[in-house]
Every structure is written in C-alpha cells, then in structure tokens.
C-alpha atoms as a PDB file:
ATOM      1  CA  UNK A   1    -157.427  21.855 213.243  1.00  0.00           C
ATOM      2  CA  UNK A   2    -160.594  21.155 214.909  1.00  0.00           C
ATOM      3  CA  UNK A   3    -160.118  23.996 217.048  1.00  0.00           C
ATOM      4  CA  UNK A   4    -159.839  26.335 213.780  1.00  0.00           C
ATOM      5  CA  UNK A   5    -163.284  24.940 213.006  1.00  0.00           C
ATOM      6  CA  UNK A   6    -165.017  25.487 216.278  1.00  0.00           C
ATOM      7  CA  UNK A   7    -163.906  28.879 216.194  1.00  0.00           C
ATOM      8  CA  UNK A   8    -165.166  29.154 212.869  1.00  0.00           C
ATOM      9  CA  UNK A   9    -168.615  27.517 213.524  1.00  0.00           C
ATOM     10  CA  UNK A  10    -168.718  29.699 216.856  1.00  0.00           C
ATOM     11  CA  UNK A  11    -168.423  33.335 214.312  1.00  0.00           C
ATOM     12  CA  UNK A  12    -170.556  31.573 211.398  1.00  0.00           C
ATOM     13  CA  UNK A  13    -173.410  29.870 213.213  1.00  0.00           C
ATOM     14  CA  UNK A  14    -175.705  29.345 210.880  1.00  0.00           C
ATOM     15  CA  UNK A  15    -173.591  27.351 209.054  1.00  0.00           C
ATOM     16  CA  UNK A  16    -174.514  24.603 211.915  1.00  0.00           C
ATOM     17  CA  UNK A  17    -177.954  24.923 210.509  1.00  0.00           C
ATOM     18  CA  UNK A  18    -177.307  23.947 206.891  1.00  0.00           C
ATOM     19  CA  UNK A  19    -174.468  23.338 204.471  1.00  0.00           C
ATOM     20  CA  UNK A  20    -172.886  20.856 201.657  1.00  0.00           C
ATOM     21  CA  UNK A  21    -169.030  21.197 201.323  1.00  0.00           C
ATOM     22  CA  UNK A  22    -167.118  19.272 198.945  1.00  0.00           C
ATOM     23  CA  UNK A  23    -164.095  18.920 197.736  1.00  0.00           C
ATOM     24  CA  UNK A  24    -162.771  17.670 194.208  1.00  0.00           C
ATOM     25  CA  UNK A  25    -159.402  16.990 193.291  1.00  0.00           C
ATOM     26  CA  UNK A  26    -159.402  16.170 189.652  1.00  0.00           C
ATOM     27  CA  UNK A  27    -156.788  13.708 188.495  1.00  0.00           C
ATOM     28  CA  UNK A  28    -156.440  14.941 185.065  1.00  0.00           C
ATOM     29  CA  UNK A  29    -155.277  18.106 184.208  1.00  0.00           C
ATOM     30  CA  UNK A  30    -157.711  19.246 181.289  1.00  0.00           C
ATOM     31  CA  UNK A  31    -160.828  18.636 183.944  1.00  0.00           C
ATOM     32  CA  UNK A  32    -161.523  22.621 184.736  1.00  0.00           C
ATOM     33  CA  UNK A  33    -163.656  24.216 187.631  1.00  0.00           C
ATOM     34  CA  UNK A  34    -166.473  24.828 184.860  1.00  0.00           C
ATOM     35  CA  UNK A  35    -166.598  21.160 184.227  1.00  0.00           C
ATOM     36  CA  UNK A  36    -166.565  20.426 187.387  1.00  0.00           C
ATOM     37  CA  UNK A  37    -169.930  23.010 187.749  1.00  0.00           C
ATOM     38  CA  UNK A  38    -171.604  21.211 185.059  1.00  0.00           C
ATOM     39  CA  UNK A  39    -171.738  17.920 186.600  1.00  0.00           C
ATOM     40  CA  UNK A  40    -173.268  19.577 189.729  1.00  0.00           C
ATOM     41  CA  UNK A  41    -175.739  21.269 187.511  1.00  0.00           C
ATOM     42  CA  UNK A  42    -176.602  18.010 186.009  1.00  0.00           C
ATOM     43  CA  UNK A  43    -175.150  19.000 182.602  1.00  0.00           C
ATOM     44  CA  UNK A  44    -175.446  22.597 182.113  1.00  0.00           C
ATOM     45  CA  UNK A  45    -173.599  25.124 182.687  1.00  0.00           C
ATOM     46  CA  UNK A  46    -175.031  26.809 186.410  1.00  0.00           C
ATOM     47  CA  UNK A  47    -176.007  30.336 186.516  1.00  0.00           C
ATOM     48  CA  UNK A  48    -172.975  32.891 187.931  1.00  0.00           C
ATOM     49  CA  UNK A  49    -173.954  36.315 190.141  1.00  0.00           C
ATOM     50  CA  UNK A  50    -172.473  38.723 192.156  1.00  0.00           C
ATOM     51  CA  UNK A  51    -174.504  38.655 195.399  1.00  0.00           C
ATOM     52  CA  UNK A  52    -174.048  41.638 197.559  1.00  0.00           C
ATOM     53  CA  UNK A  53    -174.251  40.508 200.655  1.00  0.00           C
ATOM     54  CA  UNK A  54    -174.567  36.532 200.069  1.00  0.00           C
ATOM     55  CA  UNK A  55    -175.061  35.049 203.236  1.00  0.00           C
ATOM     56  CA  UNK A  56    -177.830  37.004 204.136  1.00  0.00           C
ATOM     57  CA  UNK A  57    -179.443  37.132 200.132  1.00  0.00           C
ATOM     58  CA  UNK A  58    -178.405  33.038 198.934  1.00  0.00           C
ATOM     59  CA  UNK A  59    -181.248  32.430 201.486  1.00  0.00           C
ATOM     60  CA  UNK A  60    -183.944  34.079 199.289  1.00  0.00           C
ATOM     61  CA  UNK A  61    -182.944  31.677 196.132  1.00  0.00           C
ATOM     62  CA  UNK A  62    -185.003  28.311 195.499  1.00  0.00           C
ATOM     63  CA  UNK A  63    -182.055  26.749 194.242  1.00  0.00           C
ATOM     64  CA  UNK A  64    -178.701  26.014 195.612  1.00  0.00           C
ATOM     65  CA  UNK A  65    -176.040  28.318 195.947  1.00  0.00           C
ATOM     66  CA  UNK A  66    -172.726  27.371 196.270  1.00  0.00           C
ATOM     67  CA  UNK A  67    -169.189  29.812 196.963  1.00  0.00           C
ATOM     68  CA  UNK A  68    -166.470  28.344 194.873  1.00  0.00           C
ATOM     69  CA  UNK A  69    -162.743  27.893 196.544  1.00  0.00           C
ATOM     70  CA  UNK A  70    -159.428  27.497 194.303  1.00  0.00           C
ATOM     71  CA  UNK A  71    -156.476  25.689 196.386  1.00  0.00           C
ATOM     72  CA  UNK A  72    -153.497  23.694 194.438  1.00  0.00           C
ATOM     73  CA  UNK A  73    -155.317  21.370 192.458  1.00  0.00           C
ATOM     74  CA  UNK A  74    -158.142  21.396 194.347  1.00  0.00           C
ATOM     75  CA  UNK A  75    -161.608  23.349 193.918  1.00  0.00           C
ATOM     76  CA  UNK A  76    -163.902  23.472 197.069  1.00  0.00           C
ATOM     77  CA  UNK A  77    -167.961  24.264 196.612  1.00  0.00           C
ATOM     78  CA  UNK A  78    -169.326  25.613 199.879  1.00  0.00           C
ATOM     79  CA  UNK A  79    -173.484  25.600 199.390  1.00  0.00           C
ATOM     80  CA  UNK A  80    -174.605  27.777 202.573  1.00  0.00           C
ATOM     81  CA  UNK A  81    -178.396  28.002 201.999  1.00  0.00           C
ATOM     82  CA  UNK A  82    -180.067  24.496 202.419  1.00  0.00           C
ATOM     83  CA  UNK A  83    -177.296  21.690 203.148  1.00  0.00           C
ATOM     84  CA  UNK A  84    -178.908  18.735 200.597  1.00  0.00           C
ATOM     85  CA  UNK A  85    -176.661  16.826 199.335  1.00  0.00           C
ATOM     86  CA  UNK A  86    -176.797  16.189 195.628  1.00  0.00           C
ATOM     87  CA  UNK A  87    -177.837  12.441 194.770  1.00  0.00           C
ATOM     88  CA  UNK A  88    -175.630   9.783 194.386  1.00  0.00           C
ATOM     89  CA  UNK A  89    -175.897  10.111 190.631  1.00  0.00           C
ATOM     90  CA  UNK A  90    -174.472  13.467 190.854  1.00  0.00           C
ATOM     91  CA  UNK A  91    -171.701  12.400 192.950  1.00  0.00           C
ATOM     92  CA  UNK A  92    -170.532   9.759 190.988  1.00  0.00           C
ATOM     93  CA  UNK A  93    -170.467  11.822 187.911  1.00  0.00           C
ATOM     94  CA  UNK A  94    -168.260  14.861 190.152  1.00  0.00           C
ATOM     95  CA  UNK A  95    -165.877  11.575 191.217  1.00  0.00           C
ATOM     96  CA  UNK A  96    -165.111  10.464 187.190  1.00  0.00           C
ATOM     97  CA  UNK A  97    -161.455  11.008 186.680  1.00  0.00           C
ATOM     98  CA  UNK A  98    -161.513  12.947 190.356  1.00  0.00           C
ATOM     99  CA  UNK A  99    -161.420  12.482 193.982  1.00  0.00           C
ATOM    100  CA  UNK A 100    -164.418  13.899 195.853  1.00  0.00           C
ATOM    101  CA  UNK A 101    -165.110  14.789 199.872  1.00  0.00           C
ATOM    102  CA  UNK A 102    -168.380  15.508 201.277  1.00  0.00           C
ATOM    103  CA  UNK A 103    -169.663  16.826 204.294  1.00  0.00           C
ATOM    104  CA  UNK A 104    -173.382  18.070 204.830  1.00  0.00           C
ATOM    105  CA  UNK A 105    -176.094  18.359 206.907  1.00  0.00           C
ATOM    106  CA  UNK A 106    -179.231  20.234 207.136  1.00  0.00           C
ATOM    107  CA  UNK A 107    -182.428  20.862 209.471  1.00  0.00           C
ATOM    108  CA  UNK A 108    -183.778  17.077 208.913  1.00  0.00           C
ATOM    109  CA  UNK A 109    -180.441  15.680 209.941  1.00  0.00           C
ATOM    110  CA  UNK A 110    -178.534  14.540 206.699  1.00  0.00           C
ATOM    111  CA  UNK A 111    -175.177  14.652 208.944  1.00  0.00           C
ATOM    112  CA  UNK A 112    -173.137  12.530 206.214  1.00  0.00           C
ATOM    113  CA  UNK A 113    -169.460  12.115 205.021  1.00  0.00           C
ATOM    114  CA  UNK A 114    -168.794  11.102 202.117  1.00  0.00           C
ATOM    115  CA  UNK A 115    -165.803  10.113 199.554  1.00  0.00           C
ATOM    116  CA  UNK A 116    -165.948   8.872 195.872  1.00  0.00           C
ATOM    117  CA  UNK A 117    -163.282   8.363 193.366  1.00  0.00           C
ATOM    118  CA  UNK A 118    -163.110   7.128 189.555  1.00  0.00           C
ATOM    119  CA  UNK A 119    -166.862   6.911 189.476  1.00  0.00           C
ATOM    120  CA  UNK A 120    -167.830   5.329 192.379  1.00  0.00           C
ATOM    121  CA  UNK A 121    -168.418   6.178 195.834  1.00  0.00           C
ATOM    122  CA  UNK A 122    -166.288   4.484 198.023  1.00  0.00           C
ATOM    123  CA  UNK A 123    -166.722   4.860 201.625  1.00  0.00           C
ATOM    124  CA  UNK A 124    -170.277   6.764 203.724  1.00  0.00           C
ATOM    125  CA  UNK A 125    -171.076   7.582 207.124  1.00  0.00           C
ATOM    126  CA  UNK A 126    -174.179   8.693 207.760  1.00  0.00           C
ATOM    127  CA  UNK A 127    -175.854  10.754 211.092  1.00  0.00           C
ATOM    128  CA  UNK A 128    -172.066  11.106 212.088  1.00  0.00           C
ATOM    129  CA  UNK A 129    -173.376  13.505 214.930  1.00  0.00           C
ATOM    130  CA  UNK A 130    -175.119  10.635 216.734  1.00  0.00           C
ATOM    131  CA  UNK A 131    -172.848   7.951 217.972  1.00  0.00           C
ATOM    132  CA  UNK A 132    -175.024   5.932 218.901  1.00  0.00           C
ATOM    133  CA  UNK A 133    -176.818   5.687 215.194  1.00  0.00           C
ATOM    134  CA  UNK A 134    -173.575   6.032 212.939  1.00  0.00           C
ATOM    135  CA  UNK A 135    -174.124   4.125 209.978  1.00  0.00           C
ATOM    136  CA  UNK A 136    -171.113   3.376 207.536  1.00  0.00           C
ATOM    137  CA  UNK A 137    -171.380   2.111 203.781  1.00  0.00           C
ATOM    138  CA  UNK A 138    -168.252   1.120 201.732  1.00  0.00           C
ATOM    139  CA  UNK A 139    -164.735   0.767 202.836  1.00  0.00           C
ATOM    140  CA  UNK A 140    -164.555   1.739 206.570  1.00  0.00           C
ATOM    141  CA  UNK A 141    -160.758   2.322 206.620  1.00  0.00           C
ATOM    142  CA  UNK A 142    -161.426   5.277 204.487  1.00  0.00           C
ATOM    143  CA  UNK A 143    -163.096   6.830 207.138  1.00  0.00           C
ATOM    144  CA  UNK A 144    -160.866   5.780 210.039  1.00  0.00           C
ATOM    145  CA  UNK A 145    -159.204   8.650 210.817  1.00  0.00           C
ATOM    146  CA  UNK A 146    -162.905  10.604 211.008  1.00  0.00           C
ATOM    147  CA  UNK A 147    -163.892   7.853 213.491  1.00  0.00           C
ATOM    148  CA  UNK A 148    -160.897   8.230 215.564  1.00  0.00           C
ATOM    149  CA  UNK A 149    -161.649  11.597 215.606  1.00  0.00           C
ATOM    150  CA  UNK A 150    -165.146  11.448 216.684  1.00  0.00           C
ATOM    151  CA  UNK A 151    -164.175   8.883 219.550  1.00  0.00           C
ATOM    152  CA  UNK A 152    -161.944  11.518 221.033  1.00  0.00           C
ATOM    153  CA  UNK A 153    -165.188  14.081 221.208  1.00  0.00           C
ATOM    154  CA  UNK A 154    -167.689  13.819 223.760  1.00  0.00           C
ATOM    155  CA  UNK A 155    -171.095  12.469 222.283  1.00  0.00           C
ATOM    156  CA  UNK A 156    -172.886  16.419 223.322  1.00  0.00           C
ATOM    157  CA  UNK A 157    -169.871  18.098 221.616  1.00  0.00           C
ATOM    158  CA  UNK A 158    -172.110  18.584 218.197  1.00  0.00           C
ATOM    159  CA  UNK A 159    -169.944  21.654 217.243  1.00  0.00           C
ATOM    160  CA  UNK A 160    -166.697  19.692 217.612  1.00  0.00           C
ATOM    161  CA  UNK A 161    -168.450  16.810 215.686  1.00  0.00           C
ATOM    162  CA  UNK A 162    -169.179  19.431 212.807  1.00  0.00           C
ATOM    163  CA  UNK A 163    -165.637  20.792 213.141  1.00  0.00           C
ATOM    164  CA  UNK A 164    -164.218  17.516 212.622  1.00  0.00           C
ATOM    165  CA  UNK A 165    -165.749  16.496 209.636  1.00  0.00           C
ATOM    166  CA  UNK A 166    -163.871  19.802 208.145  1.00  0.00           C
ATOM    167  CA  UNK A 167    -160.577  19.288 209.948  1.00  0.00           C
ATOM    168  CA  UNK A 168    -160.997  15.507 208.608  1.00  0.00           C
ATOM    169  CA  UNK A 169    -161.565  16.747 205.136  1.00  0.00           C
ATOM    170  CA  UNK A 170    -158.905  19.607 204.892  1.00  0.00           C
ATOM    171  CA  UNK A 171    -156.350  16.717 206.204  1.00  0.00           C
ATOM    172  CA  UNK A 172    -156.970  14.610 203.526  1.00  0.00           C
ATOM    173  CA  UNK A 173    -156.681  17.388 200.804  1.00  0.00           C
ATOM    174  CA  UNK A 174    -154.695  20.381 202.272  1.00  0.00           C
ATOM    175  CA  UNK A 175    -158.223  22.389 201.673  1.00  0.00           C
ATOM    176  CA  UNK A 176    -159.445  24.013 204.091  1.00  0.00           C
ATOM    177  CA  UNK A 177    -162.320  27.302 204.685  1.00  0.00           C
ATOM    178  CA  UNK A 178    -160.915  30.318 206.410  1.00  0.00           C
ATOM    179  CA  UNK A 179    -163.876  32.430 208.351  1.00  0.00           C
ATOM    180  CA  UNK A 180    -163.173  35.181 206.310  1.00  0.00           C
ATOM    181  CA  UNK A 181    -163.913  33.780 203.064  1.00  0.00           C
ATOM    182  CA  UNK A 182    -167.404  33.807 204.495  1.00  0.00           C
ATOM    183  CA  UNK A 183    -167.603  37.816 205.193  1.00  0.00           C
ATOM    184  CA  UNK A 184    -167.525  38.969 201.712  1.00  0.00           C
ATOM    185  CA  UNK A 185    -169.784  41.297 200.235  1.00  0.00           C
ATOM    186  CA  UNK A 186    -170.379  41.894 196.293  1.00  0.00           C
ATOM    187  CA  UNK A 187    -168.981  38.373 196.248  1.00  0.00           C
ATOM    188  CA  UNK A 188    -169.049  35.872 193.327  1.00  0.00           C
ATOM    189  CA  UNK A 189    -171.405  32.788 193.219  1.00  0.00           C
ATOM    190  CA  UNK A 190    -173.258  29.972 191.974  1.00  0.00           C
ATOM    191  CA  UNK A 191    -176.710  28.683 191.766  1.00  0.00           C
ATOM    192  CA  UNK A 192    -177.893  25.422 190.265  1.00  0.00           C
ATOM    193  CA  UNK A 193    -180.902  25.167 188.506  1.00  0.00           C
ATOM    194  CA  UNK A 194    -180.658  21.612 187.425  1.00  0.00           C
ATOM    195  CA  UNK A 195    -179.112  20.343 190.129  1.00  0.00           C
ATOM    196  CA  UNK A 196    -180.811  16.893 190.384  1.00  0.00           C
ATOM    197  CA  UNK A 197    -180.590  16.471 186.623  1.00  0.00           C
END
C-alpha cells in the first residue's frame, strides 16, 4: 500500500507541497455528505463549482478547496491548495456521531495525523516526517500501527513517510485515493468560506 502511494506522490508532486485529507465515517445513518460539509464550513452550507481544470485553478482561490470522495460508508475530503488543517473546534464537531482521519501538511511543516471520534479527538502525532521531533497527544496505541510503519522507513525517505500516512489511513477505513481521481477536468468541488467558523 505504501508503494501505491509513492507512486502516486511520484505522478502528483505537488501534493508533497500541501494537502489536508480526511476521512469520516459517520456512525449514524441519517448524517449525509452535506452535513458533513457544513461542519467544515463552520455551519453553512460551502459553496459547490465545476472547476475546469482544478488542480491547476483551486490554486487561484483564497479559500480552501476540497475534492469530495464517496466509498461504502465513508466520504473522503481531499483539500489540494494550502494543506491547513481546520482547528480543533472544527474537528471535533466533523467527529460527533462519526469517526474522523486526518493527514496534512503544508509549506510551514504541519506534518500531523490525526483521529477523533464521538466528539473528541483521540489520538495526534505531530511533525510525523521528523523522527527525531515526533510528538504524540492522546492514546498512542491508536497510532501504533502508523509508528510501526514509520520505523520500517528510513528517516530521508519523506515520500514514503507521506505515503504512509495514506496507506495508514486507507487501512483503517478501506478508503483510499486512486491517482486518477486527481486528473479530472470540468470536475466537481468545494470551497469553504467559513471554514474557521
């Protein structure tokens, strides 16, 4: 799995520059993908466009902009411009009723996995792409199988350190991102404008 992601990083690049991915799996059945975009939006509902070439346009927006993913009872919201996470408020709200992974990072650093569930964020690692500076918040065994992952890597290997926050993530919800999910034109997506709401 984490060579599906290296070879995906390898096409896609610029994707080591910047990105938030998360994942929600919503325990109740009634909580919809539109709900789920209000929370990120801090409330409202987030503005929807067809971009015609998005990954070259999304970086022209001031605001985030996020492709949405459908699996089996999952939804996956790739933002490809800037990489901030949303705050902690924001997370906590996705988590109510849900189970939420993060991954981001951006060009400050931000290099972060996260996980949250029933309104609370349950386990952090932070600057996951230094070993040396790893910090970890919340229940480590959460993370464990990221760690063991990052121990087999070689501390240089940033690109396999990126892929295996991914291949750590899709393993712990069957979702993954496929490389050509990321070549569409005249492609649907979604900015927040009041994302820190």
């Amino acid at each position: 799995m984490i060579d599906h992601y290296r070879s995906l990083f390898g096409w896609h690049q610029w994707l080591e520059d910047g990105l938030c991915w998360i994942i929600v799996q919503p325990r109740n059945e009634e909580i919809t993908v539109d709900d789920l975009l209000r929370r990120l939006n801090g409330g409202r509902d987030p503005e929807h466009r067809i971009m015609e070439y998005p990954t070259e346009e999304a970086i022209d927006e001031l605001q985030p902009v996020f492709f949405v993913f459908e699996g089996a009872g999952t939804w996956g919201f790739l933002e490809f411009t800037y990489g901030m996470a949303p705050h902690d408020h924001t997370l906590i709200e996705l988590s109510k009723e849900s189970r939420v992974w993060m991954t981001t990072w951006h060009f400050k650093g931000g290099h972060t996995v996260l996980y949250a569930a029933d309104g609370r964020i349950r386990a952090r690692m932070r600057d996951f792409i230094f070993t040396e500076h790893i910090i970890e918040e919340g229940d480590r065994s959460i993370l464990a199988g990221f760690r063991a992952m990052l121990d087999g890597l070689d501390p240089q290997d940033y690109r396999g350190k990126y892929s295996a926050a991914f291949a750590f993530m899709e393993a712990a919800t069957g979702m993954g991102v496929e490389s050509e999910w990321l070549d569409v034109e005249d492609a649907p997506v979604v900015i927040l404008d009041n994302p820190d709401a």
